[in-house]
Protein backbone atom coordinates (compact mmCIF):
# COMPACT_ATOMS: atom_id res chain seq x y z
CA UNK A 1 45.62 23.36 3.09
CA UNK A 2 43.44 21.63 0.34
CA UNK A 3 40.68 24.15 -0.35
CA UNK A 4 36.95 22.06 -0.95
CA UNK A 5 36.33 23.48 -4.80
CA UNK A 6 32.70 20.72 -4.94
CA UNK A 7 30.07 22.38 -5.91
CA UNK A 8 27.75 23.53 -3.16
CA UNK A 9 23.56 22.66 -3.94
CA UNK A 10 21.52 19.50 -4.94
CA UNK A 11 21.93 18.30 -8.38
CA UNK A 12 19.61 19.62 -10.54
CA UNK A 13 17.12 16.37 -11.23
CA UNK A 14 17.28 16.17 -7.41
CA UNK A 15 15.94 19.65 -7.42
CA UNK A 16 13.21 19.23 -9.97
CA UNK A 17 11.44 15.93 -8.17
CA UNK A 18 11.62 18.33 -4.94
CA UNK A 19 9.85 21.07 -6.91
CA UNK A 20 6.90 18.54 -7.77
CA UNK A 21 8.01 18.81 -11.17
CA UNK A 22 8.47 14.81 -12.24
CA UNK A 23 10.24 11.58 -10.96
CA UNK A 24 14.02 11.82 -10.79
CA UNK A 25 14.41 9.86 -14.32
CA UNK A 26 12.06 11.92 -15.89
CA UNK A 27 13.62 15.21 -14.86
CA UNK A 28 16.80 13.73 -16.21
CA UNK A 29 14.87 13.37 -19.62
CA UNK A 30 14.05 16.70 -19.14
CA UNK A 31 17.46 17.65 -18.68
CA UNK A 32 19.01 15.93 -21.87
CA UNK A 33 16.15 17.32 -24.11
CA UNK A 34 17.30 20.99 -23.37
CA UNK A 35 13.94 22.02 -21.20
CA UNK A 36 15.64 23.39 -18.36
CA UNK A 37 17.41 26.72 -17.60
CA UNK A 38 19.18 28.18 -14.71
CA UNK A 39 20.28 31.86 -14.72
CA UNK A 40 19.26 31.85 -18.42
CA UNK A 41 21.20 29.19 -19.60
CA UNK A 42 20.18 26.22 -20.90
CA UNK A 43 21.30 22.94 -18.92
CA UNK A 44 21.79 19.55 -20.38
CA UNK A 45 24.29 18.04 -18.36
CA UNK A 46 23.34 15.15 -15.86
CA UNK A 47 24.93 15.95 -11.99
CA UNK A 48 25.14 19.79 -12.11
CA UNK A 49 24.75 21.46 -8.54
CA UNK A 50 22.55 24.23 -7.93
CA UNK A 51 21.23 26.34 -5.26
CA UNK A 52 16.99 25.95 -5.08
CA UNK A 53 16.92 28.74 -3.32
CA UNK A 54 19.57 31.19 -4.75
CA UNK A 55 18.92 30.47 -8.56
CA UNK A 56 16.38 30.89 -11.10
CA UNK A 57 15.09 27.70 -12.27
CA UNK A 58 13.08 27.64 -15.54
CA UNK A 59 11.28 23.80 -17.04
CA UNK A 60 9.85 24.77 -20.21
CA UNK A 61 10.07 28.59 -19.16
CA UNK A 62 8.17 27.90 -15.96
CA UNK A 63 10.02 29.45 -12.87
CA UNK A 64 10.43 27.15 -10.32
CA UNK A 65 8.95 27.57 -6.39
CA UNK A 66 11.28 25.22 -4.31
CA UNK A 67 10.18 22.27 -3.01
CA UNK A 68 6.49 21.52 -2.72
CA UNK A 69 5.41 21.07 0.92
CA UNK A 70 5.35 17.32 1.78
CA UNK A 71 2.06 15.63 2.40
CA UNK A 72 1.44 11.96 3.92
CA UNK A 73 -2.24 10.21 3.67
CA UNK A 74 -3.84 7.18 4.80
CA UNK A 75 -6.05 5.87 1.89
CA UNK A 76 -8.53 2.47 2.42
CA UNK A 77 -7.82 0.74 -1.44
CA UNK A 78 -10.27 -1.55 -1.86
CA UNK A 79 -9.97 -4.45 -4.77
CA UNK A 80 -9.82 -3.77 -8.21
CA UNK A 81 -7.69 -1.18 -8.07
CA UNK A 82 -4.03 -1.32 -8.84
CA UNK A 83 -0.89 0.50 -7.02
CA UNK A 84 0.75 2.63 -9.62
CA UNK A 85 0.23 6.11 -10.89
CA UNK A 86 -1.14 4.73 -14.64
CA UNK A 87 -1.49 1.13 -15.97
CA UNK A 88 -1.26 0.10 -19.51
CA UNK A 89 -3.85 -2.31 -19.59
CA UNK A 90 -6.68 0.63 -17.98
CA UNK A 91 -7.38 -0.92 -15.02
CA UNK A 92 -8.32 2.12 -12.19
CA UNK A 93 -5.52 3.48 -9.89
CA UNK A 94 -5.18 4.77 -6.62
CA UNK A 95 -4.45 7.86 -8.34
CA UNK A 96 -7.86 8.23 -9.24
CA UNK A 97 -9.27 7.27 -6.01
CA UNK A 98 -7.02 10.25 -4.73
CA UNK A 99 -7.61 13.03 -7.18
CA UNK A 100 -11.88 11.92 -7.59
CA UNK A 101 -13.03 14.57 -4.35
CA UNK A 102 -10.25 17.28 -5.98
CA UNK A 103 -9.11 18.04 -2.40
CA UNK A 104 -7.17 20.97 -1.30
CA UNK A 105 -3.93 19.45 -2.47
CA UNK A 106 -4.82 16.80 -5.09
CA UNK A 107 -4.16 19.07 -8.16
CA UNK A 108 -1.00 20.55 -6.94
CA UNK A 109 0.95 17.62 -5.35
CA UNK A 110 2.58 14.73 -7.08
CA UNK A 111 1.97 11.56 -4.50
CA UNK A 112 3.84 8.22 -4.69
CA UNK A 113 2.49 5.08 -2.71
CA UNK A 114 4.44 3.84 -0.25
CA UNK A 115 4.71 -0.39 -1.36
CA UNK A 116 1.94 -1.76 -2.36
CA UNK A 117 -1.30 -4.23 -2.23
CA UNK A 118 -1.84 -6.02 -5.38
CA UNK A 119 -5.09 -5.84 -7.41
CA UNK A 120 -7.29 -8.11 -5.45
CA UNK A 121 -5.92 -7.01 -1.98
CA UNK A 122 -7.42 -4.43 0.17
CA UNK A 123 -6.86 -1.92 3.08
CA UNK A 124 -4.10 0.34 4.23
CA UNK A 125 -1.98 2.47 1.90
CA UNK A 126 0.42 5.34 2.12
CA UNK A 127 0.51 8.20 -0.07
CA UNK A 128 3.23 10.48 0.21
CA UNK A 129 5.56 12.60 -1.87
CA UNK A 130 7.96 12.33 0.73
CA UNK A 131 11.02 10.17 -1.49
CA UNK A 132 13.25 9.85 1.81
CA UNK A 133 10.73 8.59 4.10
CA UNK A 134 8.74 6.38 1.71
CA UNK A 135 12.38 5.01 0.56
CA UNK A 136 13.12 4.54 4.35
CA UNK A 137 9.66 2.37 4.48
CA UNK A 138 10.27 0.31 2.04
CA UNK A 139 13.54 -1.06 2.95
CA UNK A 140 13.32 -4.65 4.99
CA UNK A 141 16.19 -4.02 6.91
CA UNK A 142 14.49 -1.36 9.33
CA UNK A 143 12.10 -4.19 9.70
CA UNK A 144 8.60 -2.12 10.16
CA UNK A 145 5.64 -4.13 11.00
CA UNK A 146 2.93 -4.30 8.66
CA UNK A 147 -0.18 -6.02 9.78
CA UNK A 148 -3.30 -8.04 7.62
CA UNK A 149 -6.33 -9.71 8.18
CA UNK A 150 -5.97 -12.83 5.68
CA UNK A 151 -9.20 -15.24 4.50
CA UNK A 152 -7.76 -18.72 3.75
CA UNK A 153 -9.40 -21.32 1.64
CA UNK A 154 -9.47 -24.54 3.98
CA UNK A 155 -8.37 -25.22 7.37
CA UNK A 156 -4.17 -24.94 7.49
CA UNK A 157 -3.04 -27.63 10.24
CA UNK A 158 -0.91 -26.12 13.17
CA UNK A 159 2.32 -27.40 11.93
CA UNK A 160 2.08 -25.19 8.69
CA UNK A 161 1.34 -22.01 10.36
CA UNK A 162 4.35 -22.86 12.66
CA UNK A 163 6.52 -22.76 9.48
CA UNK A 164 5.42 -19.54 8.44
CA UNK A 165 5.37 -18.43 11.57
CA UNK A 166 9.17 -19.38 11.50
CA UNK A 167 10.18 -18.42 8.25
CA UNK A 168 9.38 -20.38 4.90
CA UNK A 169 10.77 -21.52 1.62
CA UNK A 170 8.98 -19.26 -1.57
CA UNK A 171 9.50 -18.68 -4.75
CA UNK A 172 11.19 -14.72 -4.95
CA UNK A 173 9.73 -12.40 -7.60
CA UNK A 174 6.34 -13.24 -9.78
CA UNK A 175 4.40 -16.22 -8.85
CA UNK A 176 5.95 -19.30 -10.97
CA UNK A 177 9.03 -17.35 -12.16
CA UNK A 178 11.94 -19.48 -13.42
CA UNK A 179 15.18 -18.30 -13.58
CA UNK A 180 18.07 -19.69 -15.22
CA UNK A 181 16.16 -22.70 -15.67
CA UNK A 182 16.23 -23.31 -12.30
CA UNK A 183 13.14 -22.02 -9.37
CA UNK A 184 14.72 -18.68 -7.08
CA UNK A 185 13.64 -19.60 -4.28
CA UNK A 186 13.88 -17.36 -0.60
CA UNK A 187 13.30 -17.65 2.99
CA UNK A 188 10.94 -15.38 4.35
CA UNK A 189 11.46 -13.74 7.40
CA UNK A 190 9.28 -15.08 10.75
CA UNK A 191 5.90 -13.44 11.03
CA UNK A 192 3.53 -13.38 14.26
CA UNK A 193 -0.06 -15.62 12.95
CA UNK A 194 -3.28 -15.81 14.79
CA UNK A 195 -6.44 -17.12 13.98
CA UNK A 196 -9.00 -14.52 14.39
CA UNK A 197 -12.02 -16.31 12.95
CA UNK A 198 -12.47 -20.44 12.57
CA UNK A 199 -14.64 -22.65 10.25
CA UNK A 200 -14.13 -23.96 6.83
CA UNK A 201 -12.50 -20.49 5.47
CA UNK A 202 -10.43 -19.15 8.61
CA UNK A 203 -9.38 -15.73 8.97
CA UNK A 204 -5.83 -14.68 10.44
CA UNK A 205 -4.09 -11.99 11.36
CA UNK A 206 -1.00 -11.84 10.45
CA UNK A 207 2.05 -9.31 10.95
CA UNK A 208 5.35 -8.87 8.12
CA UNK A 209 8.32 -7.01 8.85
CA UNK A 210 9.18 -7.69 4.68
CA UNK A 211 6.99 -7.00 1.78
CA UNK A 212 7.90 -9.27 -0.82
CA UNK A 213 5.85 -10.14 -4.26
CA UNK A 214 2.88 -11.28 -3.34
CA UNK A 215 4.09 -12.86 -0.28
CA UNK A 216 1.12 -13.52 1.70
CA UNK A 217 -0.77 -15.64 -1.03
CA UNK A 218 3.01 -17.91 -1.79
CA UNK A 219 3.31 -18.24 2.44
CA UNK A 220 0.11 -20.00 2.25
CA UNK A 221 0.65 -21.49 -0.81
CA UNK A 222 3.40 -23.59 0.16
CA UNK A 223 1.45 -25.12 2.93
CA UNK A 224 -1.18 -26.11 0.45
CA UNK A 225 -3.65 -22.94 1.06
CA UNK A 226 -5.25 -20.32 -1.30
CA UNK A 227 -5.47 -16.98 -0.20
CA UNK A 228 -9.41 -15.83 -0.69
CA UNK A 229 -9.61 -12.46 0.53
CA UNK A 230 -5.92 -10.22 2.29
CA UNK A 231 -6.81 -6.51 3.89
CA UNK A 232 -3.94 -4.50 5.16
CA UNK A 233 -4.86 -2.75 8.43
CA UNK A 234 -1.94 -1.66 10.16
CA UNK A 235 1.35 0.12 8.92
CA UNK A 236 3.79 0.83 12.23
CA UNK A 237 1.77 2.60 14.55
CA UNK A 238 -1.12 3.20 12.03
CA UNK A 239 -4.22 1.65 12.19
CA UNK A 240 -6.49 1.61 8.98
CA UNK A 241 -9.49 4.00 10.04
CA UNK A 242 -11.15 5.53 6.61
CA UNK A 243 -13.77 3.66 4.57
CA UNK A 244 -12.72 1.82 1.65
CA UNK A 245 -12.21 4.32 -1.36
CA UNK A 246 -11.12 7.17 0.72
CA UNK A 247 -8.47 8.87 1.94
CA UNK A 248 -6.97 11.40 5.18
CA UNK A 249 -4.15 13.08 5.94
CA UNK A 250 -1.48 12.27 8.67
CA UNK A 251 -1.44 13.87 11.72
CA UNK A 252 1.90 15.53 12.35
CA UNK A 253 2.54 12.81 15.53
CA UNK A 254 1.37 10.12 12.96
CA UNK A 255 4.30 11.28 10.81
CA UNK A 256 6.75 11.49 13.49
CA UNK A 257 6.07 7.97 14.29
CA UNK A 258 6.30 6.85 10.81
CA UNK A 259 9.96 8.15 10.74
CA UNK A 260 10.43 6.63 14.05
CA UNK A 261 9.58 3.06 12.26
CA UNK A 262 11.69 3.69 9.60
CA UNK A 263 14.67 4.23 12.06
CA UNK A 264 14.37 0.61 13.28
CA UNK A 265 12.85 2.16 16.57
CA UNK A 266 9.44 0.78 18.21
CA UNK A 267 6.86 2.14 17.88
CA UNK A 268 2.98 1.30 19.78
CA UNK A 269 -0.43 1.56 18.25
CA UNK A 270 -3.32 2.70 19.43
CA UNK A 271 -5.04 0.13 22.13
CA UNK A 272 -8.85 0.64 20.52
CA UNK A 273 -8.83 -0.87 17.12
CA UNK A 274 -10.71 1.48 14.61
CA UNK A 275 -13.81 0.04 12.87
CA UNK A 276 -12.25 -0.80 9.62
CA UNK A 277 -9.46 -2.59 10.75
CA UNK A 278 -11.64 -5.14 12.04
CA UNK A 279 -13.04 -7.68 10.77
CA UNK A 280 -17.29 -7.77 10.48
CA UNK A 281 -19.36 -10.29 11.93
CA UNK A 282 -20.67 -12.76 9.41
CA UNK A 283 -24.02 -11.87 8.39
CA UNK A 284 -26.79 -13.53 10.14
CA UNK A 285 -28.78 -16.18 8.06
CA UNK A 286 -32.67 -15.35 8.25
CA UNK A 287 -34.57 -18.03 9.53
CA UNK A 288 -36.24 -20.03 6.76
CA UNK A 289 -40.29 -19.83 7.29
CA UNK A 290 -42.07 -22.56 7.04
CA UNK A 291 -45.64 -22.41 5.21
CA UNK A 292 -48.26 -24.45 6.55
CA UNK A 293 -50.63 -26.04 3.86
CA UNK A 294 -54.01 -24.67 3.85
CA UNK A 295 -56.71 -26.30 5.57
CA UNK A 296 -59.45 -28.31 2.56
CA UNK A 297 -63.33 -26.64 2.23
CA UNK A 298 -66.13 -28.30 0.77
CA UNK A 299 -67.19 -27.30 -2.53
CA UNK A 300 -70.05 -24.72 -0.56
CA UNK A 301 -66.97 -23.18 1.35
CA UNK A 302 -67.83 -24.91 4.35
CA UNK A 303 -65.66 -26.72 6.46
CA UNK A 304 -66.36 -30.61 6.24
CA UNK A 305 -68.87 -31.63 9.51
CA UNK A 306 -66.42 -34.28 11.33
C-alpha cells in the first residue's frame, strides 16, 4: 500500500488572499521578496502547503487571523465611475463609492466586483470578496441572467432586434480591435429584447446570459444603433433596489440564490419590481403661457371713448 506523503493545507498565497491580506499574485510577490514567515521561518518558495489554522503565519511580522469573513453587497454605480479597485488615469472607482460612508466593514475587508459596467453605464454591481463565487459568476457557461434597461439612439426595425435576439456577429475584445490583421469577430449568445418605452430614442429591456466587452453598445451597433444611456437592474434573482451611489449588503437567502445561479440552476425574482430598477416617467413639459398684449390708454390714462 502506497502511503499519500502530499502535503496536507492550502498553499500559502491561497492562504494569504483568504486572510484579506492581497490578491493571489500579489501575495506571491510577497512570497518571493522574503515577507512571509511560518513557524519562524522565512518562506520564499511558490506552492508550499500550510495549515491556516494550525500554523503561525507572519506578512511583514503581522500574525495572521484566518480567513476574513466573506461579505456580498449590492451597490447602484452610476456613470462616471469606473469598475476597478484604482485607475491610472484618476478617474473615481467604485472603491471609493464603497469606502466614502466608512461602514462597519469597509476598512477591514478587501472587496472585488463581480464583472463589470463600463464608465458610462449604470446600475447593478456586486461586491464581494468571495473569489469562488464571484469566479463562479463570471463564467458564461453557467449561463446566469443578467438583465438592463438600454436607451437606443433611433428606432431599430423588427428584423434587427430579431438578430440579436438570436444571436449576432461582433467584434470580440475592445471596440475596433484588429487582430492579426484580420477583424475577431464572435457570435453572441441569444438574448430575450423588449421594448419598454417607444418614440424617437426607445428604451429596451434586455436580458444576457454572457458578459462580453462592451457587448450591449456592439449588439446594437451592428444593426446600425448607438447605445445612449445602458442601466443594469437585475443580476439572477437580484433586483437593483439602492439609489445610485450606494450600497447594501446581501441577505443570507440573497446569497444562497446567487450560488444557486452560479450552479446553472434557476432561479426566480421577486414579482414587484423595486423603484430603481424601473425606468421613470419622462418628465412632463410645462405648458407654455401665452401673454396677452396689453390693452392701449390715451395719453390721460383713459381708455379711448368708442
Amino acid at each position: 500500500m502506497v502511503e499519500n506523503t502530499e502535503p496536507k493545507g492550502d498553499r500559502l498565497q491561497k492562504i494569504l488572499a483568504q486572510a484579506g491580506i492581497a490578491s493571489r499574485r500579489k501575495a506571491e510577490e510577497l512570497i518571493l521578496a522574503g515577507r512571509v514567515q511560518v513557524n519562524g521561518n522565512v518562506v520564499t518558495e511558490l506552492g508550499t502547503r500550510h495549515d491556516a489554522a494550525r500554523d503561525h503565519i507572519r506578512v511583514d511580522g503581522k500574525l495572521l487571523h484566518g480567513p476574513e469573513q466573506q461579505r456580498y453587497y449590492m451597490l447602484n454605480k452610476p456613470r462616471g465611475y469606473v469598475t476597478t479597485l484604482d485607475d491610472p488615469e484618476g478617474r473615481p472607482t467604485v472603491m471609493q463609492l464603497m469606502t466614502k460612508h466608512k461602514g462597519p466593514h469597509g476598512d477591514h475587508v478587501r472587496l472585488y466586483p463581480v464583472g463589470r459596467l463600463d464608465y458610462l453605464s449604470e446600475g447593478l454591481l456586486l461586491m464581494t470578496n468571495d473569489g469562488a463565487l464571484a469566479n463562479a459568476l463570471s463564467k458564461a457557461a453557467t449561463g446566469v441572467e443578467k438583465t438592463y434597461l438600454v436607451k437606443v439612439s433611433g428606432v431599430p426595425t423588427e428584423s434587427g432586434i430579431d438578430q440579436i435576439r438570436r444571436g449576432i456577429m461582433i467584434d470580440r475584445g475592445r471596440l475596433n480591435e484588429v487582430r492579426g490583421g484580420r477583424r475577431d469577430r464572435v457570435i453572441t449568445a441569444p438574448a430575450k429584447v423588449e421594448q419598454v418605452r417607444g418614440g424617437d430614442n426607445p428604451w429596451y429591456e434586455l436580458t444576457l446570459t454572457e458578459g462580453r466587452n462592451r457587448q450591449i453598445r456592439k449588439m446594437f451597433e451592428e444593426i446600425g444603433h448607438h447605445v445612449e444611456k445602458i442601466r443594469r437592474i437585475g443580476y439572477g434573482a437580484l433586483r437593483l433596489d439602492v439609489p445610485p451611489g450606494e450600497f447594501r449588503e446581501l441577505t443570507p437567502g440573497e446569497v444562497t440564490a446567487l450560488g444557486r445561479a452560479a450552479e446553472g440552476k434557476k432561479v426566480v425574482p421577486k414579482k414587484r419590481t423595486p423603484e430603481f430598477a424601473q425606468l421613470k416617467a419622462p418628465a412632463k413639459r410645462k405648458p407654455v403661457k401665452q401673454h396677452r398684449a396689453p390693452a392701449s390708454k390715451s395719453r390721460s390714462g383713459r381708455r379711448p371713448a368708442s
